[in-house]
Protein backbone atom coordinates (compact mmCIF):
# COMPACT_ATOMS: atom_id res chain seq x y z
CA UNK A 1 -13.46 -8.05 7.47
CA UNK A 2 -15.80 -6.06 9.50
CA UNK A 3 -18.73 -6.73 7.00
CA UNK A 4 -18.49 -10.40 7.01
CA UNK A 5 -17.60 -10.11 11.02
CA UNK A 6 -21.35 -8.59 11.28
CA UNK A 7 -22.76 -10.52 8.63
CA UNK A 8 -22.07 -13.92 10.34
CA UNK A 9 -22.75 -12.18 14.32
CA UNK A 10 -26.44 -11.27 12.69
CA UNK A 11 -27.12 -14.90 12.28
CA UNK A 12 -27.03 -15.65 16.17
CA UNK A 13 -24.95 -13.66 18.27
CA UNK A 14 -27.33 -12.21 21.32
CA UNK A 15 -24.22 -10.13 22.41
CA UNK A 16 -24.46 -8.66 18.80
CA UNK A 17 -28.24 -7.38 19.34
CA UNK A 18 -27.86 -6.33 22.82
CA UNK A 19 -24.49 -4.00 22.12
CA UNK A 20 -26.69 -2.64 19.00
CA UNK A 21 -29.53 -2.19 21.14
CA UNK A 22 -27.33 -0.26 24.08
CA UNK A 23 -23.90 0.45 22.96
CA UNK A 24 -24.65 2.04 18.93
CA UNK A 25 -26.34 5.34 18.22
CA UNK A 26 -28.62 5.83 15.10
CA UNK A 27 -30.94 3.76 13.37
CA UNK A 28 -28.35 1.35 12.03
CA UNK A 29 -27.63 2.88 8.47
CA UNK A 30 -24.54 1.21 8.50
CA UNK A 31 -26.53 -1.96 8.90
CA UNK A 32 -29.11 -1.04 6.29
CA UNK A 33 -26.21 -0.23 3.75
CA UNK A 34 -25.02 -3.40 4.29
CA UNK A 35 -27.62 -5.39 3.87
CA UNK A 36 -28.18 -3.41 0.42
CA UNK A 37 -24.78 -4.37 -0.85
CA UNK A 38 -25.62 -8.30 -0.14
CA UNK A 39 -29.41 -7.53 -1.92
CA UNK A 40 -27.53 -6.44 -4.96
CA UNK A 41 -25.21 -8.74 -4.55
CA UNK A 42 -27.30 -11.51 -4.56
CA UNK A 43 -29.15 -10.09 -7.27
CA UNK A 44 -26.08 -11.19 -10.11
CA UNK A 45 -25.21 -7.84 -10.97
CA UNK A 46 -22.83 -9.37 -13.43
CA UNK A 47 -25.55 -10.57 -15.42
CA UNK A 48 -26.84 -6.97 -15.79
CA UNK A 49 -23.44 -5.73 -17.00
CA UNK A 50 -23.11 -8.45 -19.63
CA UNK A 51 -26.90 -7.60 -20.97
CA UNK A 52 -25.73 -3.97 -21.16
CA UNK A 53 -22.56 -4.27 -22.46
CA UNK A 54 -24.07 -6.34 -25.05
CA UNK A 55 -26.31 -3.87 -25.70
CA UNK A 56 -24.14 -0.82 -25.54
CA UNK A 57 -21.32 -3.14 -28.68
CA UNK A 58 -24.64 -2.68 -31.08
CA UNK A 59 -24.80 0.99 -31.25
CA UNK A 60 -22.16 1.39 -34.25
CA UNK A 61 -24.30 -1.10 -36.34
CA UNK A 62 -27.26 1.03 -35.62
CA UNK A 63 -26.04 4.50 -36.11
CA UNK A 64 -25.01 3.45 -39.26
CA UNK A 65 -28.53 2.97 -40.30
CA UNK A 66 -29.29 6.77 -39.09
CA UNK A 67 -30.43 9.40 -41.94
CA UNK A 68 -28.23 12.63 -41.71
CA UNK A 69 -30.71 14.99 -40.30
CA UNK A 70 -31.12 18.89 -40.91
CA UNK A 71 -33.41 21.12 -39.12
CA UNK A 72 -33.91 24.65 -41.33
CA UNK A 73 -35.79 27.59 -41.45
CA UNK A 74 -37.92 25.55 -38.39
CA UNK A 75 -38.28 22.13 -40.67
CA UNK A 76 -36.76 18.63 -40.27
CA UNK A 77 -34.95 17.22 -44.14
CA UNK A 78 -33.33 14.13 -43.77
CA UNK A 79 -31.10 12.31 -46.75
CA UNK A 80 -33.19 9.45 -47.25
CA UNK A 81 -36.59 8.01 -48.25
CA UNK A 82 -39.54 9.44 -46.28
CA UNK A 83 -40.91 7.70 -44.48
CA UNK A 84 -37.83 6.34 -43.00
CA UNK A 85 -38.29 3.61 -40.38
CA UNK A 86 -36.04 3.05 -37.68
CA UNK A 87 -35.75 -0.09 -35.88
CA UNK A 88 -34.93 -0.02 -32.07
CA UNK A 89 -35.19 -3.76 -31.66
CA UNK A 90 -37.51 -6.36 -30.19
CA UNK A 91 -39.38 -5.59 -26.57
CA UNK A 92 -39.68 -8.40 -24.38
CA UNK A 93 -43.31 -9.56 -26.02
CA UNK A 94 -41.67 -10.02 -29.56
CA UNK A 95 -43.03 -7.08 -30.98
CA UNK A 96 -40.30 -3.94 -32.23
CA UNK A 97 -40.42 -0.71 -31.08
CA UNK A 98 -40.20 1.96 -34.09
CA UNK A 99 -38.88 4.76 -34.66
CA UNK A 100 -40.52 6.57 -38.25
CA UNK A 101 -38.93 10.04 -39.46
CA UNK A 102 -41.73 11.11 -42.39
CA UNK A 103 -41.27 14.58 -43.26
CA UNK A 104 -44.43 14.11 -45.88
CA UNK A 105 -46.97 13.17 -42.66
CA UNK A 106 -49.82 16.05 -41.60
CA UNK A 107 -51.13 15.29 -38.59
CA UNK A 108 -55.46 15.65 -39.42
CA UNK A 109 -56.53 12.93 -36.64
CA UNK A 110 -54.92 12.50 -33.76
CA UNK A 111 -57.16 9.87 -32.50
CA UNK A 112 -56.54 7.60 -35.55
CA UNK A 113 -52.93 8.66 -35.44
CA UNK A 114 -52.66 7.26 -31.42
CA UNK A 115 -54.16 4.01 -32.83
CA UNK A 116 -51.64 3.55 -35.38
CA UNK A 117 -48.60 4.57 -33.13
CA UNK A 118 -50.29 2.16 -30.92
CA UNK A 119 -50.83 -0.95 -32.76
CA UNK A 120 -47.48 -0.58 -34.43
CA UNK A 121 -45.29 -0.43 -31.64
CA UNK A 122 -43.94 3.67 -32.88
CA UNK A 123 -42.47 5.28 -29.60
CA UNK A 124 -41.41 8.71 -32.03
CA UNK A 125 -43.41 10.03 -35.04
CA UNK A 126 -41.09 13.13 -36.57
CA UNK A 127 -42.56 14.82 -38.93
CA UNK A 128 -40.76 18.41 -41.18
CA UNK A 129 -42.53 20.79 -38.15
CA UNK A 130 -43.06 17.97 -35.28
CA UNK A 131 -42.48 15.30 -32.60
CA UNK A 132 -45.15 13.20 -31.79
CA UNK A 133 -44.80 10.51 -29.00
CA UNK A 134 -46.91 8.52 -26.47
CA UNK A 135 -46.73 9.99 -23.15
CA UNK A 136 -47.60 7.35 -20.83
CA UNK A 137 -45.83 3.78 -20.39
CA UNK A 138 -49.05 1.83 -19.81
CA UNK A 139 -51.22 1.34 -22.97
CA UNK A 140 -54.00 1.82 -21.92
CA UNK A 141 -53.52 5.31 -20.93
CA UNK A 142 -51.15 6.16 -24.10
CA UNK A 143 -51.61 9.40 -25.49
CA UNK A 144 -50.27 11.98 -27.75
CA UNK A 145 -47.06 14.26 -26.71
CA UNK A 146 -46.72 16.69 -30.27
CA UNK A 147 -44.18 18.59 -29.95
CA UNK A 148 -44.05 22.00 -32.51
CA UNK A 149 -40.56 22.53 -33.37
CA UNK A 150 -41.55 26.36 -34.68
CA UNK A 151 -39.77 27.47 -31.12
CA UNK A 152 -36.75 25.81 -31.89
CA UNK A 153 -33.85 28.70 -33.30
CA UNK A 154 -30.94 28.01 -35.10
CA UNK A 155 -29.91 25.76 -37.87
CA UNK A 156 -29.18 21.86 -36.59
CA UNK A 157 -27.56 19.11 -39.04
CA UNK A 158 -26.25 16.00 -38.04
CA UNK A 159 -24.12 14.68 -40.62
CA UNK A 160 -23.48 10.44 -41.04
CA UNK A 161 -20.28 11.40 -39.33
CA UNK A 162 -21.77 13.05 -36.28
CA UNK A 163 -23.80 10.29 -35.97
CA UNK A 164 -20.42 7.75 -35.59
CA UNK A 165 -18.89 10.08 -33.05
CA UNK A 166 -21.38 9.74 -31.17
CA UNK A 167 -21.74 6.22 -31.39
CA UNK A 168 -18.31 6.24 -30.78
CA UNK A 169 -19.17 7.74 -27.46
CA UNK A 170 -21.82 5.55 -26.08
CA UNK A 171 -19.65 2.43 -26.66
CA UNK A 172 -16.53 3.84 -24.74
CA UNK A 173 -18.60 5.47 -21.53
CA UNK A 174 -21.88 4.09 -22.07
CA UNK A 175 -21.21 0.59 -19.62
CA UNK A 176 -19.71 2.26 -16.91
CA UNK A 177 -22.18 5.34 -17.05
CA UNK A 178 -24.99 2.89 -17.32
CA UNK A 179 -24.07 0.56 -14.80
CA UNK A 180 -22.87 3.77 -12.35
CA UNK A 181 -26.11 4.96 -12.49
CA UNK A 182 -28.25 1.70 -11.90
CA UNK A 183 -26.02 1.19 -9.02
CA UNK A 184 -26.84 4.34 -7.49
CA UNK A 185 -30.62 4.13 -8.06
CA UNK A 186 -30.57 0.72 -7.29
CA UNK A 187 -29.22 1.46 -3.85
CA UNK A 188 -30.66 4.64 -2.86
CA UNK A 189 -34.44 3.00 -3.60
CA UNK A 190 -33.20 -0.85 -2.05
CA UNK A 191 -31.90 1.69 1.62
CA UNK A 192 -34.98 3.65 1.19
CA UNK A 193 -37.41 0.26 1.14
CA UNK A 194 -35.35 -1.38 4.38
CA UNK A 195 -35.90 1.70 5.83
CA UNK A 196 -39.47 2.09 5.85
CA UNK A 197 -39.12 -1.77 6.82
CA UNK A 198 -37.32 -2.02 9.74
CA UNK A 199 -39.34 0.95 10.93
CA UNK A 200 -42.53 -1.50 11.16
CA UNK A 201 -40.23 -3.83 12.22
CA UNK A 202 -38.93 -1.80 15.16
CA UNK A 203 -42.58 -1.47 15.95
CA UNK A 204 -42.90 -5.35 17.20
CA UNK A 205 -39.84 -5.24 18.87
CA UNK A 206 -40.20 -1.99 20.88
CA UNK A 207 -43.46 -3.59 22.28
CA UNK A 208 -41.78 -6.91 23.15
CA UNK A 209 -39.06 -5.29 24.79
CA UNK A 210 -41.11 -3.40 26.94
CA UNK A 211 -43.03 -6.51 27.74
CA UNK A 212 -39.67 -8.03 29.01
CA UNK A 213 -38.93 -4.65 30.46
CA UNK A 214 -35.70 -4.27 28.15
CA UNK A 215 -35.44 -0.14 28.57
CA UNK A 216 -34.93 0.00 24.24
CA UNK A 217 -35.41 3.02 23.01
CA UNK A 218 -37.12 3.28 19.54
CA UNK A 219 -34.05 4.52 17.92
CA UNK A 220 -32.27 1.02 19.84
CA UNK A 221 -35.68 -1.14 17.83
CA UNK A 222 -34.38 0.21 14.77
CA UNK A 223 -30.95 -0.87 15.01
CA UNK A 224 -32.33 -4.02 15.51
CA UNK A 225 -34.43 -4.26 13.04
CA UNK A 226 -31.60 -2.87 10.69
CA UNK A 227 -29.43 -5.78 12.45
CA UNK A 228 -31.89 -8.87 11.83
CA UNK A 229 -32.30 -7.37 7.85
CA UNK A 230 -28.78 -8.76 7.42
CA UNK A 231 -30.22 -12.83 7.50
CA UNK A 232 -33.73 -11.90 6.64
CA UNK A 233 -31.92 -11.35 3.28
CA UNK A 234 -29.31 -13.52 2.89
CA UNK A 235 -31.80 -15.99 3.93
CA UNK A 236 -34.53 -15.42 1.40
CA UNK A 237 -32.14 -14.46 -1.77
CA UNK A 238 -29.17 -16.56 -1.43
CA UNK A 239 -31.00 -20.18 -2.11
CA UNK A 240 -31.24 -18.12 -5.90
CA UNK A 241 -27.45 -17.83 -6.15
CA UNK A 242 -26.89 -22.20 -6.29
CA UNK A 243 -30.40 -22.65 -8.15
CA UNK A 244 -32.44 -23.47 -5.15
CA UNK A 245 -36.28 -21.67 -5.00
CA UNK A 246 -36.47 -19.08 -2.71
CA UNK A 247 -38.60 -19.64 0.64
CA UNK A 248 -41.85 -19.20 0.39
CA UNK A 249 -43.71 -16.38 1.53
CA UNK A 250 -45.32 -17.61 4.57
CA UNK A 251 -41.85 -19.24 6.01
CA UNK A 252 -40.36 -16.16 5.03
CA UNK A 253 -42.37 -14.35 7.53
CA UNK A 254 -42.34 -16.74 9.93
CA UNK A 255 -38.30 -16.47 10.01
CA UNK A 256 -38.99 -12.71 9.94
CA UNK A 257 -41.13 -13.70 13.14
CA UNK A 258 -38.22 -15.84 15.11
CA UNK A 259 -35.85 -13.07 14.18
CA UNK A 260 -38.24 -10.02 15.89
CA UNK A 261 -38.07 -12.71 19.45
CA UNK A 262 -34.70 -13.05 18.77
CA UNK A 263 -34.11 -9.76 18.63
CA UNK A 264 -35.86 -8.69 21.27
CA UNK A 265 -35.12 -10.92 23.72
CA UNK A 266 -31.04 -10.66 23.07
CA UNK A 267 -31.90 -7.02 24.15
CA UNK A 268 -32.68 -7.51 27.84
CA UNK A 269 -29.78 -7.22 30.03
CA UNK A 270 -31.70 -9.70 32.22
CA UNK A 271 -31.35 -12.72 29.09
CA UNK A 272 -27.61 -11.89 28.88
């Protein structure tokens, strides 16, 4: 009950910001985490896990479209048609990213060869001796990764059957492993952003407390700045949660304003 305890205090209890600014030691990272949780909260993370877990419930119907592949004597064979074209699905523009496996393909022009992976969407060119992708995310700046496989050692096949194992795999651990691992990021760059946040945010309020003579420390601004990031968010992402459009940017701020007073003023012993 503690969360919700501080999460409803952070709304309007003065006591709250004066024992934080005080009575606590630290920069509030307690605070900070919480506020993350209620970010991601607010951010449906449900709707993530169904989009992944629909995802993830595909991968049998597309590893049964894989070639069995064998790498020999430093050269790609695969047991199908070359070229063979492997669909990865649609991007978000309507277009399909490709995958093309064409053991026949000498690379002569790499400029004419970046156009073509280009135009048609190909993020992996493998030819019998090489990988070829595009290095960088934004087109504009796309260009050729080749990749010689003459360092490679050792003879590599993947059979249809190593192809369903592993499929096999990525439908029983790939959800949780997925959705582990966005949490983490998630949260580690959400904590890192309020941090660097309530720093400028402890800025304001060091200089107002000093105005009202308030003896805060800086390390005492941050807590409450880490303290008022609990209803800057609920208040700007929660409208989202029962369809309503979040505040604009401008009243945003200006609640971000109220907050910093608030703040600061619940601070000084001589307001209490």
């Amino acid at each position: 009950m503690t969360g919700i305890s501080t999460t409803i205090k952070s709304f309007f209890s003065r006591t709250f910001y004066y024992t934080l600014a005080h009575h606590k030691e630290g920069i509030g990272g307690g605070l900070i985490c919480l506020a993350v949780l209620l970010t991601m909260l607010f951010a449906a993370p449900w709707k993530f896990y169904t989009e992944i877990n629909t995802a993830i419930s595909q991968i049998p119907d597309f590893v049964n479209t894989l070639p069995e592949v064998k790498y020999k004597d430093h050269k790609i064979s695969i047991d199908k048609p070359s070229p063979y074209i492997i669909n990865l699905g649609k991007n978000p523009d309507g277009t399909k990213s490709l995958i093309i496996i064409d053991t026949r393909y000498k690379i002569n022009d790499v400029d004419a060869l970046t156009t073509y992976m280009k135009k048609n969407h190909i993020v992996l060119l493998v030819t019998e001796t090489k990988l070829v992708t595009l290095k960088d995310k934004v087109p504009e700046m796309q260009e050729l990764r080749i990749t010689d496989l003459s360092s490679v050692q050792g003879d590599i096949t993947m059979p249809h059957e190593g192809w369903k194992k592993l499929g096999e795999v990525c439908v029983k651990w790939g959800t949780p492993v997925i959705c582990i691992t966005l949490f983490i990021m998630m949260f580690i760059g959400i904590f890192l952003g309020y941090l660097v946040l309530n720093f400028f945010t402890a800025i304001p309020i060091k200089i107002l407390t000093a105005i009202m003579k308030g003896d805060v420390e800086f390390s005492g601004a941050m807590r409450l700045a880490a303290g008022m990031r609990i209803p800057l968010t609920v208040i700007a992402q929660a409208p989202a949660l029962v369809g309503i459009p979040s505040l604009p940017n401008s009243l945003q701020w200006a609640v971000w304003g109220v907050y910093v007073v608030f703040a600061s003023f619940s601070a000084c012993r001589k307001n209490m």
